[in-house]
N, C-alpha and C. Protein backbone atom coordinates (compact mmCIF):
# COMPACT_ATOMS: atom_id res chain seq x y z
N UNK A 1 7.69 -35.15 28.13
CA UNK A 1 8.86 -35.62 27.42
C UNK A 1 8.72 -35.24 25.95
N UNK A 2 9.99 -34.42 25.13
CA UNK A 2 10.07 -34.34 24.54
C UNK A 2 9.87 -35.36 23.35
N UNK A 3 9.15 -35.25 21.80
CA UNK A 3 9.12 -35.87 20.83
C UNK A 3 10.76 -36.03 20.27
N UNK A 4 11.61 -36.92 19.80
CA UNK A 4 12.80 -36.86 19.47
C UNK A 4 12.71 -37.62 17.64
N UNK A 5 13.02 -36.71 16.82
CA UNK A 5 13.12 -36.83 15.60
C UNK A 5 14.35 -36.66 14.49
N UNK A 6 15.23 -37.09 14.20
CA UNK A 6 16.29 -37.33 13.03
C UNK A 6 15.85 -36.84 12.04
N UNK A 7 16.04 -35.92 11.04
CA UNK A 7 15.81 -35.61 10.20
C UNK A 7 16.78 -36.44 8.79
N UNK A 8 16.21 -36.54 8.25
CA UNK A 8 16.52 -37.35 6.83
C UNK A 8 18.36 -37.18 6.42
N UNK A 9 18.55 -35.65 6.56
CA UNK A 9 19.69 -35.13 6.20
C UNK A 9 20.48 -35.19 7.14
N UNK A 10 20.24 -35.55 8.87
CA UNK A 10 21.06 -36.06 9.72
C UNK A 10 21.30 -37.15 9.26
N UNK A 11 20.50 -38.20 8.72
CA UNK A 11 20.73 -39.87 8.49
C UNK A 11 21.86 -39.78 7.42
N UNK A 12 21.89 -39.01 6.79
CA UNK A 12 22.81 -39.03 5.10
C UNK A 12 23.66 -39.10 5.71
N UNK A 13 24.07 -37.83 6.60
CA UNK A 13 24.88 -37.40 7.45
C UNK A 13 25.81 -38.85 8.03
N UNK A 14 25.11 -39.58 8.98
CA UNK A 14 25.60 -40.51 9.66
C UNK A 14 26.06 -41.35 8.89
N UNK A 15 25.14 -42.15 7.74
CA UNK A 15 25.58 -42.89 6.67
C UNK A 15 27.14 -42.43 6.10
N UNK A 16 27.23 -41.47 5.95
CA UNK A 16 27.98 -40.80 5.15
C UNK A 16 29.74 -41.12 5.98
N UNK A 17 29.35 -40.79 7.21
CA UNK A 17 30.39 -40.87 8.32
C UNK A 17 30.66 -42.31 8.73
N UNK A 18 29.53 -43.16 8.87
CA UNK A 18 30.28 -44.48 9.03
C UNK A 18 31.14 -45.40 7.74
N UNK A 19 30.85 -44.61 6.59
CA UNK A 19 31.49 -44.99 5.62
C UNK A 19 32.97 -44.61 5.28
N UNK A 20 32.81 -43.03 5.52
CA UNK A 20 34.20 -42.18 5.03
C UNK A 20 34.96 -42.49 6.79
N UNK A 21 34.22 -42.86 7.73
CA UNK A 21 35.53 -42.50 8.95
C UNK A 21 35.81 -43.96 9.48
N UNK A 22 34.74 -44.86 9.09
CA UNK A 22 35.12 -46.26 8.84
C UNK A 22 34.69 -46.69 10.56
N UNK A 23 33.65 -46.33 10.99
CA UNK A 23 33.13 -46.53 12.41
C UNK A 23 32.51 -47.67 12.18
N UNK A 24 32.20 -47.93 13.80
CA UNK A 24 31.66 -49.99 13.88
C UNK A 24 30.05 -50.02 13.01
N UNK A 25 30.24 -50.90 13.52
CA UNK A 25 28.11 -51.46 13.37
C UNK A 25 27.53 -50.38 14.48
N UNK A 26 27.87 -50.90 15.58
CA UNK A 26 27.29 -50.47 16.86
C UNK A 26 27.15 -48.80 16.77
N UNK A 27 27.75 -48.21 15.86
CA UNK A 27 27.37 -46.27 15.68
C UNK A 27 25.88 -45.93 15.47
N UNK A 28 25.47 -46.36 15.12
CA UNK A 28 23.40 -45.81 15.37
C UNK A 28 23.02 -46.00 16.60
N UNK A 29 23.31 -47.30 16.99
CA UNK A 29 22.76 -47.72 18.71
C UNK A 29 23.64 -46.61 19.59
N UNK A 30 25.29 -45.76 19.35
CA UNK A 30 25.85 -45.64 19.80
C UNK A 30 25.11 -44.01 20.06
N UNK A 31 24.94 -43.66 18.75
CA UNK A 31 24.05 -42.16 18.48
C UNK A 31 23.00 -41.87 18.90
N UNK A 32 22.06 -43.10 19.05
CA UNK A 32 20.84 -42.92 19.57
C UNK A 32 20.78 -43.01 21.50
N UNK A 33 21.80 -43.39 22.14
CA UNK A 33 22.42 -43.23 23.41
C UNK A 33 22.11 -41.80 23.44
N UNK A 34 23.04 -41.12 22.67
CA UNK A 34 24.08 -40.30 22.68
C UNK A 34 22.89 -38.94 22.83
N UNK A 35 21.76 -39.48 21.73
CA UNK A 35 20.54 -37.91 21.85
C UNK A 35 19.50 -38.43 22.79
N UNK A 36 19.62 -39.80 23.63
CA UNK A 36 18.15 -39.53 24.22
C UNK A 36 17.69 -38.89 25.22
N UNK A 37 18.82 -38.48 25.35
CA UNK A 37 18.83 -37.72 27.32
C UNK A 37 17.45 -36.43 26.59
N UNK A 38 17.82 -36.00 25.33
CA UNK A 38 17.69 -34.72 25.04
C UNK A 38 15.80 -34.88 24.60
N UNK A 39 15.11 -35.67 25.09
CA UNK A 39 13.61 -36.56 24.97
C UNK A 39 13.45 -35.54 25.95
N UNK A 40 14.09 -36.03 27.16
CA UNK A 40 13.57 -35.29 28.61
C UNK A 40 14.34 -33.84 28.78
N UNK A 41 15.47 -33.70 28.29
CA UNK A 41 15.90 -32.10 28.55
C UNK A 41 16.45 -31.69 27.04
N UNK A 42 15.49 -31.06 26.15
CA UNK A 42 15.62 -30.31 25.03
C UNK A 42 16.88 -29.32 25.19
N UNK A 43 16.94 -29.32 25.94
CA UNK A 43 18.02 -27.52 26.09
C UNK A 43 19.44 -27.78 27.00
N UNK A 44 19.73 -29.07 26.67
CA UNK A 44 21.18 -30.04 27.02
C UNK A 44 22.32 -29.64 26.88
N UNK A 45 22.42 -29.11 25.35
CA UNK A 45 23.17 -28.77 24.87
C UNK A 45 23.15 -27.17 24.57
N UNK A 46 24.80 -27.11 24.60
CA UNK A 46 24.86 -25.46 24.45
C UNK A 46 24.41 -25.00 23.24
N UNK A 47 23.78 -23.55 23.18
CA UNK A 47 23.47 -22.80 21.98
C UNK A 47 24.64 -22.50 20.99
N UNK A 48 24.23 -22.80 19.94
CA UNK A 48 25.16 -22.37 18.69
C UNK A 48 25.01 -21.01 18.84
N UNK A 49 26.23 -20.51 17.77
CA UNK A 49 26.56 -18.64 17.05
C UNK A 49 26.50 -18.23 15.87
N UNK A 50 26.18 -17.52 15.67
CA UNK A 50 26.84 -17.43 14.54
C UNK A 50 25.41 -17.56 13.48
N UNK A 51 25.46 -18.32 12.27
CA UNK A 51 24.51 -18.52 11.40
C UNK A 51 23.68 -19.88 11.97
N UNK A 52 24.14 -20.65 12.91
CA UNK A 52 23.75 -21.44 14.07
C UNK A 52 23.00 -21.56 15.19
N UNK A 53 23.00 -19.74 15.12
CA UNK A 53 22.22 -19.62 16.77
C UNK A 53 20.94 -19.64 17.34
N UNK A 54 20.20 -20.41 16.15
CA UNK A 54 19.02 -20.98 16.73
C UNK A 54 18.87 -22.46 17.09
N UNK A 55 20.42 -23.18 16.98
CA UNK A 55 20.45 -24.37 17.00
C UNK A 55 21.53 -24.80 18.25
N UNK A 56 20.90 -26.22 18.76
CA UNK A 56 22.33 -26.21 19.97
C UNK A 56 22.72 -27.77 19.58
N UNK A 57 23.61 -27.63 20.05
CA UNK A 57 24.87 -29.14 19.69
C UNK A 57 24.70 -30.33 21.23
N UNK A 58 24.82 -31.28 21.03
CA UNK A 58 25.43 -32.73 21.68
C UNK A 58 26.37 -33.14 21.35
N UNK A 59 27.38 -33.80 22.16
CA UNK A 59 28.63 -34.66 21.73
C UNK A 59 27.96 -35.91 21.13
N UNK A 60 28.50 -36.69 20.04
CA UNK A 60 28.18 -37.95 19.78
C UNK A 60 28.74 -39.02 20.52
N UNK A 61 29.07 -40.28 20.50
CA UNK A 61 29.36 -41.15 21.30
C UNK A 61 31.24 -40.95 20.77
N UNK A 62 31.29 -40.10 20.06
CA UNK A 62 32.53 -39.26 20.05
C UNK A 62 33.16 -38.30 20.37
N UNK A 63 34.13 -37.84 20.86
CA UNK A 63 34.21 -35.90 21.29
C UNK A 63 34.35 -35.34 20.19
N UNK A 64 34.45 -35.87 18.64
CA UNK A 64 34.58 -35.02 17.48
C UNK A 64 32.89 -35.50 16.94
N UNK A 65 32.63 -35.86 17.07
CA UNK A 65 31.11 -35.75 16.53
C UNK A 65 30.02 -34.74 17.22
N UNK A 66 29.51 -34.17 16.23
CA UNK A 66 28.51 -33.49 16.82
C UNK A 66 27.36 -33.46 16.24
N UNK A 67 26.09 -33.21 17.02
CA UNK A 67 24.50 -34.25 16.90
C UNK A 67 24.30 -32.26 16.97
N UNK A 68 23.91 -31.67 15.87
CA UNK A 68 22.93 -30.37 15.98
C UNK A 68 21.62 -30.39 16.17
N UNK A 69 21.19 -29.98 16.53
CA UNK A 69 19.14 -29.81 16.92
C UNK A 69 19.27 -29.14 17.54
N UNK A 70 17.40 -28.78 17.27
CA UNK A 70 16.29 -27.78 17.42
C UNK A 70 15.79 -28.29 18.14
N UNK A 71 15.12 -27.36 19.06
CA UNK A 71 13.98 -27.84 20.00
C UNK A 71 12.97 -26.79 19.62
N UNK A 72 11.31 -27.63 18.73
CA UNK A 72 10.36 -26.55 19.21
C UNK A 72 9.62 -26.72 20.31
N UNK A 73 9.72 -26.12 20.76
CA UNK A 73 8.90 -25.28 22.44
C UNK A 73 7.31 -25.57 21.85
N UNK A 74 6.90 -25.38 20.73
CA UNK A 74 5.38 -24.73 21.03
C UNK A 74 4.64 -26.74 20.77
N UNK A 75 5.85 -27.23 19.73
CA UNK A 75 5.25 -29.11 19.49
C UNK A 75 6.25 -29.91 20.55
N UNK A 76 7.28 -29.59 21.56
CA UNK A 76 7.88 -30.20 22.26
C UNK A 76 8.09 -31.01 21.48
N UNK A 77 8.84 -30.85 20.47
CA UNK A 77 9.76 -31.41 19.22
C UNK A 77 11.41 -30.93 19.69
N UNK A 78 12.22 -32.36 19.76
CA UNK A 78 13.78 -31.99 19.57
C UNK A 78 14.13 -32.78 18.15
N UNK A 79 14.39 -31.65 16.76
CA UNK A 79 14.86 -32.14 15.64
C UNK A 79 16.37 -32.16 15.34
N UNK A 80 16.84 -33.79 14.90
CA UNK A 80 18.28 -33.85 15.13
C UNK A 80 18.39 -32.87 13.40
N UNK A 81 19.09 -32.23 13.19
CA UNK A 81 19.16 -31.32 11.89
C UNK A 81 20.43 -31.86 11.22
N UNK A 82 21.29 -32.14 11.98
CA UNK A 82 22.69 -32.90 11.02
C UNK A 82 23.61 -33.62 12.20
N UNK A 83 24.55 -33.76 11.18
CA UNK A 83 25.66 -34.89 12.19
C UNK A 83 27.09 -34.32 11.66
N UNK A 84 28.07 -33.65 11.92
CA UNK A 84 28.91 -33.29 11.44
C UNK A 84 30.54 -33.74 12.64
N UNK A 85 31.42 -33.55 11.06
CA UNK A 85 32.65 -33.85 12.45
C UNK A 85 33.10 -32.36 13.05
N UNK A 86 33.31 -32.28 14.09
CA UNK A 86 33.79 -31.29 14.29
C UNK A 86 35.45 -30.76 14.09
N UNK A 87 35.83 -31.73 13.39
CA UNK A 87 37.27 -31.20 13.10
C UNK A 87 37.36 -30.59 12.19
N UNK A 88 36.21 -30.48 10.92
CA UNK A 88 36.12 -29.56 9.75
C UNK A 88 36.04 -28.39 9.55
N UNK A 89 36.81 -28.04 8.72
CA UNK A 89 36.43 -26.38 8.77
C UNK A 89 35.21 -26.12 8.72
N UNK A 90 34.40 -26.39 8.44
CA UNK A 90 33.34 -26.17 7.95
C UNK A 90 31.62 -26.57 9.23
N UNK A 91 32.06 -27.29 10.05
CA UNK A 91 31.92 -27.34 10.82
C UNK A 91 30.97 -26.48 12.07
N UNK A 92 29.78 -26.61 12.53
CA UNK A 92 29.16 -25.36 12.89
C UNK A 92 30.01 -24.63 13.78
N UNK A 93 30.57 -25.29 14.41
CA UNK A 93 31.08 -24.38 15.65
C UNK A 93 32.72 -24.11 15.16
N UNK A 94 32.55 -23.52 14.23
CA UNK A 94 33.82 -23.19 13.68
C UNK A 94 33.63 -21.76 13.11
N UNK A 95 32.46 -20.88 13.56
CA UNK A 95 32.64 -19.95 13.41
C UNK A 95 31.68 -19.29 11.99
N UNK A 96 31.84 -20.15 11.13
CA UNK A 96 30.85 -20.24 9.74
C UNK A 96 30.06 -20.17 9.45
């Protein structure tokens, strides 16, 4: 079983979103649902493109949220890398 780790700049990330999109209490318990499958199967989620494509995505306990991470293979490390909405331009899977 995979090691499962949040990186600092995912947390800003989340912070950031339960503030500006005005989500419950229950959104961390809801997020941490949302990545644990990815403990036991690192490679869950589809591969990103682009400037992305060493990274693959999860839905959050939202269909516009999206949970990015890495999986290293050699420390059986899955690192959550950010939390973004996906309705943004800016957005990984938007091409960018």
């Amino acid at each position: 079983m995979a090691r499962l780790v949040v990186a600092e700049r995912a947390q800003a990330n989340l912070r950031a979103m339960i503030r500006t999109h005005s989500l419950p209490e229950s959104t961390r318990e809801r997020v941490r649902m949302a990545i644990a499958p990815l403990a036991e199967f690192p490679q869950l989620g589809p591969r990103l493109q682009g400037r992305w494509d060493q990274f693959r995505f999860v839905l959050g306990p939202w269909p516009w949220m999206l949970v990015i991470y890495r999986w290293d293979e050699a420390t059986d490390t899955v690192i959550v890398i950010t939390i973004q909405d996906a309705r943004s331009s800016l957005a990984a899977t938007s091409g960018r």
